[in-house]
N, C-alpha and C. Protein backbone atom coordinates (compact mmCIF):
# COMPACT_ATOMS: atom_id res chain seq x y z
N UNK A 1 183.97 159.50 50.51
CA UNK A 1 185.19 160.01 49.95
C UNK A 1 184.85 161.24 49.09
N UNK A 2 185.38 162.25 48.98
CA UNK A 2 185.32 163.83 48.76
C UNK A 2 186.11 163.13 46.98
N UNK A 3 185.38 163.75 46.04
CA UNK A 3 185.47 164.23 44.70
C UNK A 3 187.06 164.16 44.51
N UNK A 4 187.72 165.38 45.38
CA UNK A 4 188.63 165.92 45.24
C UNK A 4 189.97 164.78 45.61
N UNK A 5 189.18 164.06 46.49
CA UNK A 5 190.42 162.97 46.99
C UNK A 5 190.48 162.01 45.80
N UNK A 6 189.65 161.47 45.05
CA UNK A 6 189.43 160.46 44.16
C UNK A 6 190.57 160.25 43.13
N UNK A 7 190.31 161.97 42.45
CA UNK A 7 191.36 162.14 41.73
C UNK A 7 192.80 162.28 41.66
N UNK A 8 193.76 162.02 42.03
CA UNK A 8 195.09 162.73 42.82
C UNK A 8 195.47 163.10 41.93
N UNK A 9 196.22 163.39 40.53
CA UNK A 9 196.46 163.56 39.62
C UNK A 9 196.64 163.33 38.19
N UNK A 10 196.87 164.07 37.00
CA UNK A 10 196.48 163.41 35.99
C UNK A 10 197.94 162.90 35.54
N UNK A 11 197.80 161.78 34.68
CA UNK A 11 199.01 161.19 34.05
C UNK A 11 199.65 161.78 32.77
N UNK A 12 200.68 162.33 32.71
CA UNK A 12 200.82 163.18 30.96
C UNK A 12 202.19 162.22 31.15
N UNK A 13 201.94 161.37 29.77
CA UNK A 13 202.72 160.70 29.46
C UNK A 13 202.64 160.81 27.47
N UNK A 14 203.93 160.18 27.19
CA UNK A 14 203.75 160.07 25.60
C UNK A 14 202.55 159.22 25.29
N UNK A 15 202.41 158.35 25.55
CA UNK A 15 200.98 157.27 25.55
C UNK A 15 199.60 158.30 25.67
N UNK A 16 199.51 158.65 26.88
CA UNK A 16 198.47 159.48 27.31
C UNK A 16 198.35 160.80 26.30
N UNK A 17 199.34 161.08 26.11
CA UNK A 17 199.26 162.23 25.08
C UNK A 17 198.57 162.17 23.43
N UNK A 18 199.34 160.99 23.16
CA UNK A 18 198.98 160.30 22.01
C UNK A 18 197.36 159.87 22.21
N UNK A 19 197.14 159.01 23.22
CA UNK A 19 195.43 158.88 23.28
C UNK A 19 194.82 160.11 23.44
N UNK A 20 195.01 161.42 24.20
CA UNK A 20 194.40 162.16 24.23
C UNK A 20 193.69 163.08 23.02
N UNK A 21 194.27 162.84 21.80
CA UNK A 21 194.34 163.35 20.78
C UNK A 21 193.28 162.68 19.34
N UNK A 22 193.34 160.94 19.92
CA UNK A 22 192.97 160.04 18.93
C UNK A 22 191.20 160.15 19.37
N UNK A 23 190.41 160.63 18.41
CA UNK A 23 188.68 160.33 18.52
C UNK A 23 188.49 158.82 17.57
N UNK A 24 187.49 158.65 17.46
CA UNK A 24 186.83 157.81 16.65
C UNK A 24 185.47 158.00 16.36
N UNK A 25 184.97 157.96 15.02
CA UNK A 25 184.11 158.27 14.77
C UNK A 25 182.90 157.34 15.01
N UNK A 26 181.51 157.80 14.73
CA UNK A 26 180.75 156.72 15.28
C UNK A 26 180.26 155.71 14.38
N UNK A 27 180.23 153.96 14.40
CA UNK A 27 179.78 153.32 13.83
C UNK A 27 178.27 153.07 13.79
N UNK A 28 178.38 151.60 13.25
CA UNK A 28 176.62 151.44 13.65
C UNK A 28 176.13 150.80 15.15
N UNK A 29 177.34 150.04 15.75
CA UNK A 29 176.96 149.76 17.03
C UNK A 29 177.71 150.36 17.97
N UNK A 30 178.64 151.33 17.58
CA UNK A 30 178.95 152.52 18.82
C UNK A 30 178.72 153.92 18.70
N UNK A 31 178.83 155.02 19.71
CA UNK A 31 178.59 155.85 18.91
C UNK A 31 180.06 156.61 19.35
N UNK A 32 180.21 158.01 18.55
CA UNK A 32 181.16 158.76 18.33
C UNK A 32 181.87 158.78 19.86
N UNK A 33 183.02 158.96 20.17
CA UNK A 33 183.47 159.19 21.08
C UNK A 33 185.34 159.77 20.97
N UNK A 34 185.40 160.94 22.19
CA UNK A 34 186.45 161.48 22.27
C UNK A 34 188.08 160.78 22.53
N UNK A 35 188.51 161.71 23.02
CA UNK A 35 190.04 161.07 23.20
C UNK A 35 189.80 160.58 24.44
N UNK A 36 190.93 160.11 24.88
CA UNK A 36 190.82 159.22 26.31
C UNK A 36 192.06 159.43 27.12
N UNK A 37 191.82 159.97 28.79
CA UNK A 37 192.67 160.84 29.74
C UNK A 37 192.72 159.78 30.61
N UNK A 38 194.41 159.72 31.31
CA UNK A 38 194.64 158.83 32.04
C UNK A 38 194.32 159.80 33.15
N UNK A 39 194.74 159.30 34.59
CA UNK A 39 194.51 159.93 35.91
C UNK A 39 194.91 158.79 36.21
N UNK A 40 195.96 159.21 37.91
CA UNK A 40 195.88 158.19 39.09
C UNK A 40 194.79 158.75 39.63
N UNK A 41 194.33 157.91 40.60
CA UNK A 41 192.93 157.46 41.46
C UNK A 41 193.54 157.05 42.56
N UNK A 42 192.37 157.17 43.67
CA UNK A 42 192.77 156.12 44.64
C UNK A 42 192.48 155.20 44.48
N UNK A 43 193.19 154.41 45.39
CA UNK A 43 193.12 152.98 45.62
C UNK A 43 191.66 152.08 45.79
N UNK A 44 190.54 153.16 46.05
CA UNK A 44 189.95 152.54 46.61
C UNK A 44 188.45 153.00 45.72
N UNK A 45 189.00 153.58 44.55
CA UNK A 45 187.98 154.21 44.05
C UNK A 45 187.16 153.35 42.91
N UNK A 46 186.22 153.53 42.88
CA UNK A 46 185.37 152.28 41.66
C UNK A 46 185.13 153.26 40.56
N UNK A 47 184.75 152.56 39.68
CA UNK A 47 184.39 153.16 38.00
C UNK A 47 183.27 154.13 38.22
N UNK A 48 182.12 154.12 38.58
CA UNK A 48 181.41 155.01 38.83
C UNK A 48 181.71 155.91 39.90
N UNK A 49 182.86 155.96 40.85
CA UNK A 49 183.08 157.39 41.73
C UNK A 49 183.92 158.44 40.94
N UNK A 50 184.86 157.44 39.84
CA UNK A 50 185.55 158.23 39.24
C UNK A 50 185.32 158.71 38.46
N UNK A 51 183.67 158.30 37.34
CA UNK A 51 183.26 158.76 36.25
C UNK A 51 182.32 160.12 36.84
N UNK A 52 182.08 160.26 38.12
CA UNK A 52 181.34 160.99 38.71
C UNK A 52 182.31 162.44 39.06
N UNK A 53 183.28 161.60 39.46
CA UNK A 53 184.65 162.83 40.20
C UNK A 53 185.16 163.51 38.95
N UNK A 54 185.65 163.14 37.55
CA UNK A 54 185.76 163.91 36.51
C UNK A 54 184.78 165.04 35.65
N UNK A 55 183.53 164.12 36.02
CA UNK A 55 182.27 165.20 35.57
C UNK A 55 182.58 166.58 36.16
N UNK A 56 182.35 166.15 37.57
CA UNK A 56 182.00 167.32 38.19
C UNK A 56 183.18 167.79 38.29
N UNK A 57 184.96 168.26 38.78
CA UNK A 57 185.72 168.57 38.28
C UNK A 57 185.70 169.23 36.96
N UNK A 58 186.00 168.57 36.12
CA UNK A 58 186.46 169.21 34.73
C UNK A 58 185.15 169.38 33.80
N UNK A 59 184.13 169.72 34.28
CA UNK A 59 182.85 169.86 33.37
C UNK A 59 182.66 169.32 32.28
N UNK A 60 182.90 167.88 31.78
CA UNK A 60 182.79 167.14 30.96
C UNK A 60 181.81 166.07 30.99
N UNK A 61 181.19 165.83 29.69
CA UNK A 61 180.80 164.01 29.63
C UNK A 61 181.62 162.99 29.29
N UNK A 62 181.55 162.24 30.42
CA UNK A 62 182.48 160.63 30.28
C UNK A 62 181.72 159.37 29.80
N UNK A 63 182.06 158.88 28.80
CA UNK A 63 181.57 157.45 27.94
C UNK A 63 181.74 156.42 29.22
N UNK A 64 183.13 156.23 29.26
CA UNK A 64 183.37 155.29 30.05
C UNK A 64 184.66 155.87 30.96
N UNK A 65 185.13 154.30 31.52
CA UNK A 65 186.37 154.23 32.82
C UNK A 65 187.00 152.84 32.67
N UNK A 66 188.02 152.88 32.64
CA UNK A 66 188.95 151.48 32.02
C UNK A 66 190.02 152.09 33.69
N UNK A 67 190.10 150.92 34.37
CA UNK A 67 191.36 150.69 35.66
C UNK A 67 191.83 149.50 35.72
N UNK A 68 193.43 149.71 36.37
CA UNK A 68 194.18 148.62 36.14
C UNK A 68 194.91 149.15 37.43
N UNK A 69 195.41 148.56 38.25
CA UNK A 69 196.39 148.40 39.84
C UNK A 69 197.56 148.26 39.13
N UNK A 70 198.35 148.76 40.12
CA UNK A 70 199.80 149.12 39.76
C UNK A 70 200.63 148.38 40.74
N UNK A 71 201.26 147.50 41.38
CA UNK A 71 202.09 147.06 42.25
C UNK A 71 203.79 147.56 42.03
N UNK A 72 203.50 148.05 43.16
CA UNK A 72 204.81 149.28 43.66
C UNK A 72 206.75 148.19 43.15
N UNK A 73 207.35 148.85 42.83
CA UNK A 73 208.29 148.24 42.25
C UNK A 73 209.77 148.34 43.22
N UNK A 74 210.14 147.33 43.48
CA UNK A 74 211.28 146.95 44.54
C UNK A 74 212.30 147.99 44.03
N UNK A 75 213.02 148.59 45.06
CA UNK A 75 214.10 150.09 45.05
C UNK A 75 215.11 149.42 46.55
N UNK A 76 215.97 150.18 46.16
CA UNK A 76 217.23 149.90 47.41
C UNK A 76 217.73 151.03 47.12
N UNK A 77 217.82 151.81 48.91
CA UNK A 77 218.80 153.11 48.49
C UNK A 77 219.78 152.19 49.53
N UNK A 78 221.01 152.40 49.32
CA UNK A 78 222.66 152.01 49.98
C UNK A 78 222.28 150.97 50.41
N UNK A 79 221.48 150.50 51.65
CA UNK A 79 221.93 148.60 52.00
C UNK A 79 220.34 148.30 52.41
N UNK A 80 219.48 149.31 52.60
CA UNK A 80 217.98 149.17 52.83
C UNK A 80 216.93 148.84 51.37
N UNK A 81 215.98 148.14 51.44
CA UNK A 81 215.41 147.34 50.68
C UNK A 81 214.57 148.06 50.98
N UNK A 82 213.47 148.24 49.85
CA UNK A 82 212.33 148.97 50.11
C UNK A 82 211.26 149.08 48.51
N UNK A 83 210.21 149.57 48.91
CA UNK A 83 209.20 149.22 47.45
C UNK A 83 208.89 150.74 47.43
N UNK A 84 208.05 151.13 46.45
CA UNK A 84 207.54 152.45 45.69
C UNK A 84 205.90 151.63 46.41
N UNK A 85 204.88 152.82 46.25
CA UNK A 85 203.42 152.55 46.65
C UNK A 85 203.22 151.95 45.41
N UNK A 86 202.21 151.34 45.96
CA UNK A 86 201.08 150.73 44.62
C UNK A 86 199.89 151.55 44.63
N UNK A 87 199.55 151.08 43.30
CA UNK A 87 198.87 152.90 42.56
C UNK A 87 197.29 152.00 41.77
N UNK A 88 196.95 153.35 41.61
CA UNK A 88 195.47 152.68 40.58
C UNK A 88 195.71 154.07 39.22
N UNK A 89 195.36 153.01 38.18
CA UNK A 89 195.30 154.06 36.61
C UNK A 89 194.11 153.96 36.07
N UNK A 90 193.45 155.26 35.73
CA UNK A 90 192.15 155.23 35.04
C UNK A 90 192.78 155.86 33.88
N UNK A 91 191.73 155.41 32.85
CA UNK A 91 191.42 155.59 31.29
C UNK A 91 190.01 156.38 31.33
N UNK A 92 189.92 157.23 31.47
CA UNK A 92 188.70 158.29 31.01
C UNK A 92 188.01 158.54 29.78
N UNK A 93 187.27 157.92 29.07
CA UNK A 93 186.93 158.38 27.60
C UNK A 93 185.94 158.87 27.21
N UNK A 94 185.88 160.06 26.78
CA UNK A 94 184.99 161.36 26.83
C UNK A 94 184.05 161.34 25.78
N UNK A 95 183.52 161.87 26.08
CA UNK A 95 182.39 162.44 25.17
C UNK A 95 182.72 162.74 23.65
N UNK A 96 182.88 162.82 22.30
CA UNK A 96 183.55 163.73 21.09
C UNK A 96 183.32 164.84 21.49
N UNK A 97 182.09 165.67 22.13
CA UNK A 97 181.65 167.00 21.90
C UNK A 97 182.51 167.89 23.06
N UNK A 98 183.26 167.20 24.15
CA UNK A 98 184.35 167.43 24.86
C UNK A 98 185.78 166.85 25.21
N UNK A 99 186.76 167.79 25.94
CA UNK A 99 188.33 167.98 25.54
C UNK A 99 188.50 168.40 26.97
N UNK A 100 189.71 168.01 27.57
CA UNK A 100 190.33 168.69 28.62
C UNK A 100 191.83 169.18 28.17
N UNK A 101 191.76 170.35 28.67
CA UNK A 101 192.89 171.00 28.02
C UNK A 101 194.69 170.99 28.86
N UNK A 102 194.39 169.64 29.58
CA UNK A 102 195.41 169.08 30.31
C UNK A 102 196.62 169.18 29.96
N UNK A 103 196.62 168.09 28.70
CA UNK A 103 197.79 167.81 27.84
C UNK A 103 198.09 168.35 26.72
């Protein structure tokens, strides 16, 4: 799977915005780390393709990758029944010494 497919787009939401902004400084058993960027993913993508696909993309260091599946939510247009796709959400959390200038 190509880098480019991994990522499909990033999430800018009030949440996401708000995390993107929040660092924390470093304790004694963690160390310093940046804000934290949502992205949909594919479906099929694991924590290390995606911590790999943001590197190289957006020239950053990534701490970690937090994902959670999305199951597509029941819709009816006029008398047909039908669902939205089901999705995958990553949590990206960066480096302190880097920022994506997304949001």
């Amino acid at each position: 799977m190509d880098i480019f497919e991994i990522i499909k787009r990033p999430l800018v939401t009030e949440k996401g915005t708000h995390q993107s902004t929040q660092s924390h400084e470093a304790t004694r058993t963690m160390p310093a780390r940046g804000g934290s960027f949502a992205f949909e993913v594919h479906a099929a993508a694991t924590k290390p393709m995606i911590k790999e696909a943001v590197e190289k993309i957006y020239r950053v260091k990534v701490l970690s990758v937090r994902t959670s599946n999305y199951l597509g939510k029941p819709r009816r247009v006029r008398y047909k029944r039908g669902r939205t796709p089901d999705w995958k959400k990553a949590v990206v959390v960066l480096h302190h010494d880097h920022h994506l200038d997304l949001f």
